[in-house]
Protein backbone atom coordinates (compact mmCIF):
# COMPACT_ATOMS: atom_id res chain seq x y z
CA UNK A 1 -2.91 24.64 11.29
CA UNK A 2 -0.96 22.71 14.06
CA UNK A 3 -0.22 19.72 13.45
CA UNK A 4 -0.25 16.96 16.13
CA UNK A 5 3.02 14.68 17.05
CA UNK A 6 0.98 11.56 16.97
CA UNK A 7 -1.17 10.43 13.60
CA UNK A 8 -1.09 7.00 13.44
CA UNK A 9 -4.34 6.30 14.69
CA UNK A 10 -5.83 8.53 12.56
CA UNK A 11 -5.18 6.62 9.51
CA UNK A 12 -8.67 4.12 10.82
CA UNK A 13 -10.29 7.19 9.17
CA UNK A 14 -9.59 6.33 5.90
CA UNK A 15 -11.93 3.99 4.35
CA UNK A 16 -10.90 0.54 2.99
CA UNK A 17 -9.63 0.76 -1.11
CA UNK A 18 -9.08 4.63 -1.28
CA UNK A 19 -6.77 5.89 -3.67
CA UNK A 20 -4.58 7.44 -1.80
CA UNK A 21 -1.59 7.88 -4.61
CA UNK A 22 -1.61 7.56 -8.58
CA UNK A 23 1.68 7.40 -10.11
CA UNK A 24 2.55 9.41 -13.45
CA UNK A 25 1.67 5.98 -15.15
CA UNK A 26 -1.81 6.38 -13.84
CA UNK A 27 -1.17 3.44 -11.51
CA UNK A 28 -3.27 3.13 -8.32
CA UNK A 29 -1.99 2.82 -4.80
CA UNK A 30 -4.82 1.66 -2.43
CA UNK A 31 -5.46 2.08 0.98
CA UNK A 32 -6.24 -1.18 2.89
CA UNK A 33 -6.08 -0.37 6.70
CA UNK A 34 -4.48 -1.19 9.37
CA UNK A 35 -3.56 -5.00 10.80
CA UNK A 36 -0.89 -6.58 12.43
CA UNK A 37 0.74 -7.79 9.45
CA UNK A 38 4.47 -7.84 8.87
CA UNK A 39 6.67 -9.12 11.50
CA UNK A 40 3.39 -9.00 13.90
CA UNK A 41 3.60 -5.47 14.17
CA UNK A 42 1.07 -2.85 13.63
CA UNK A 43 1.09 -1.72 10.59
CA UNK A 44 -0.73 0.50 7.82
CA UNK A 45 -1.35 -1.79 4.64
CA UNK A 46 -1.59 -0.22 1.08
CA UNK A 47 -1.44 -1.83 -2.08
CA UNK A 48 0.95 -0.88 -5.11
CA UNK A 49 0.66 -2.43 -8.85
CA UNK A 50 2.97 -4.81 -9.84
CA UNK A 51 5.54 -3.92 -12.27
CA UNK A 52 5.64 -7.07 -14.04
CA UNK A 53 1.43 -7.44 -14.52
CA UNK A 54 -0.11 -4.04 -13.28
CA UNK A 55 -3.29 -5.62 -13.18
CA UNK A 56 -2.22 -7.11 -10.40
CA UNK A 57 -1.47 -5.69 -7.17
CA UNK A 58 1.60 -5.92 -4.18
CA UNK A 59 0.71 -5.63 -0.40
CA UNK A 60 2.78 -3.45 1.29
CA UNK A 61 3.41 -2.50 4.58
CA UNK A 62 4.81 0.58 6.94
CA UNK A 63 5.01 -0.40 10.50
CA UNK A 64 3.77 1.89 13.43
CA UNK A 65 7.32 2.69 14.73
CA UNK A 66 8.30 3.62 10.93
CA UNK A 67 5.65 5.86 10.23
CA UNK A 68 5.72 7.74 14.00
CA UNK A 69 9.41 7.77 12.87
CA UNK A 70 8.83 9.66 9.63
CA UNK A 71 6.15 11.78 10.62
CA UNK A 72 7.94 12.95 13.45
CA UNK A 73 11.02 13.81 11.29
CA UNK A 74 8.85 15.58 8.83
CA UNK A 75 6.77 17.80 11.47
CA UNK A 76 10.89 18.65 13.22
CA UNK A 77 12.30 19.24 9.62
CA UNK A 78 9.16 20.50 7.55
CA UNK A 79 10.73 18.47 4.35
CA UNK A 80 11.05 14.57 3.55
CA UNK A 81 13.48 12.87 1.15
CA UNK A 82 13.62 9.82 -0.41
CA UNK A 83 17.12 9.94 1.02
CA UNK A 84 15.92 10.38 4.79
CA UNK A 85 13.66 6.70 4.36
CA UNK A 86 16.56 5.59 3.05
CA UNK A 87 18.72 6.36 6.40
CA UNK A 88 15.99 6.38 8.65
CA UNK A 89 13.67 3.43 7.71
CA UNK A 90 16.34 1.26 5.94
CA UNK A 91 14.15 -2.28 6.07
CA UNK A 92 10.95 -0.42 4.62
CA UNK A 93 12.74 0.88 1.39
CA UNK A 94 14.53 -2.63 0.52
CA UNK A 95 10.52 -3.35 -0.02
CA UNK A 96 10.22 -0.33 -2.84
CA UNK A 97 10.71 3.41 -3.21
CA UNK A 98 6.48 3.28 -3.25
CA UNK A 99 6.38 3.83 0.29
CA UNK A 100 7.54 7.22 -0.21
CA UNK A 101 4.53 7.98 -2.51
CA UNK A 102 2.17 5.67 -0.11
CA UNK A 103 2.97 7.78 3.03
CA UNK A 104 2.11 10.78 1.23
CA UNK A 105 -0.63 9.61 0.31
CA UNK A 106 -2.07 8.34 3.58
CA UNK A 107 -1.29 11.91 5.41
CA UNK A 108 -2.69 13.90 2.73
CA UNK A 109 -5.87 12.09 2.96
CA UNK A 110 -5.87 12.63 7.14
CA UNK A 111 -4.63 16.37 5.88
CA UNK A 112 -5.89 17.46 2.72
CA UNK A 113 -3.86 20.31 1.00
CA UNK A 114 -1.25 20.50 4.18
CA UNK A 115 1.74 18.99 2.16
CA UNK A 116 3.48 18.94 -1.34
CA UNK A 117 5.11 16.04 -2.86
CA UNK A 118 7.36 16.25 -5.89
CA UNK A 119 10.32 14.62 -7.08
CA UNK A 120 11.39 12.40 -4.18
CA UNK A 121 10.35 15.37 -1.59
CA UNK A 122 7.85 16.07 0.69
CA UNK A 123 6.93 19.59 1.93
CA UNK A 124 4.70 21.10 5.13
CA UNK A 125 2.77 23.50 2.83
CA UNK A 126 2.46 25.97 5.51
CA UNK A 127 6.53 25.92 6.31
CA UNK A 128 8.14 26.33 3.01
C-alpha cells in the first residue's frame, strides 16, 4: 500500500473518544478531534491520564505543521524515534513523551496494521 504525503485531514475520520493508544498501565489515550486549539493553530486533540489522579484526564495537542512534519519524516525514513520528536518537534515534547504514543495511535487508526510501535520506535510495516 502507498501511502499518501498528506494525512492530516484524514484524522476527521476518527470518531470523537476512540481509544486510539493504551499504555502498559492499561491507561487510555482518547481521541477528541480536531480544533483550533493551542496557539490558534489547527490542531489534533487527544486526551492522556494524568499521572497524579488517572481518573482524570490531560488535553493535549499536536499542531498541523507538527504532525505533516512527522509524518513526512516517517514516510522519507520508514522509522520514528522518540529522539527525532525530540529534534524535530522540540515545543510538542516539553508537553510529554505521550505524543509519541498519541501519533501512533491516530495513524494506525487512519491505517490499521501499516505500522509497528515498540520501545520509543515507530516502523512502516511494509519497509522494515
Amino acid at each position: 500500500m502507498r501511502l499518501p504525503k498528506k494525512i492530516f485531514h484524514r484524522l476527521t475520520q476518527i470518531p470523537f473518544e476512540t481509544i486510539i493508544h493504551t499504555s502498559r498501565y492499561s491507561r487510555e489515550y482518547y481521541f477528541v478531534g480536531v480544533r483550533n486549539r493551542r496557539k490558534g493553530n489547527e490542531c489534533v486533540v487527544y486526551t492522556v491520564p494524568n499521572n497524579v489522579a488517572p481518573k482524570n484526564f490531560n488535553i493535549k495537542a499536536i499542531q498541523r505543521a507538527e504532525f505533516d512534519l512527522l509524518w513526512g519524516f516517517l514516510l522519507k525514513n520508514n522509522v520514528l524515534r522518540t529522539r527525532d520528536f525530540e529534534i524535530l518537534t522540540p515545543e510538542l515534547i516539553k508537553e510529554g513523551k505521550c505524543c509519541v504514543s498519541a501519533f501512533f495511535g491516530m495513524i494506525n487508526k487512519i491505517y490499521p496494521g501499516q505500522f509497528k510501535k515498540g520501545h520509543g520506535v515507530i516502523n512502516i510495516n511494509n519497509r522494515i
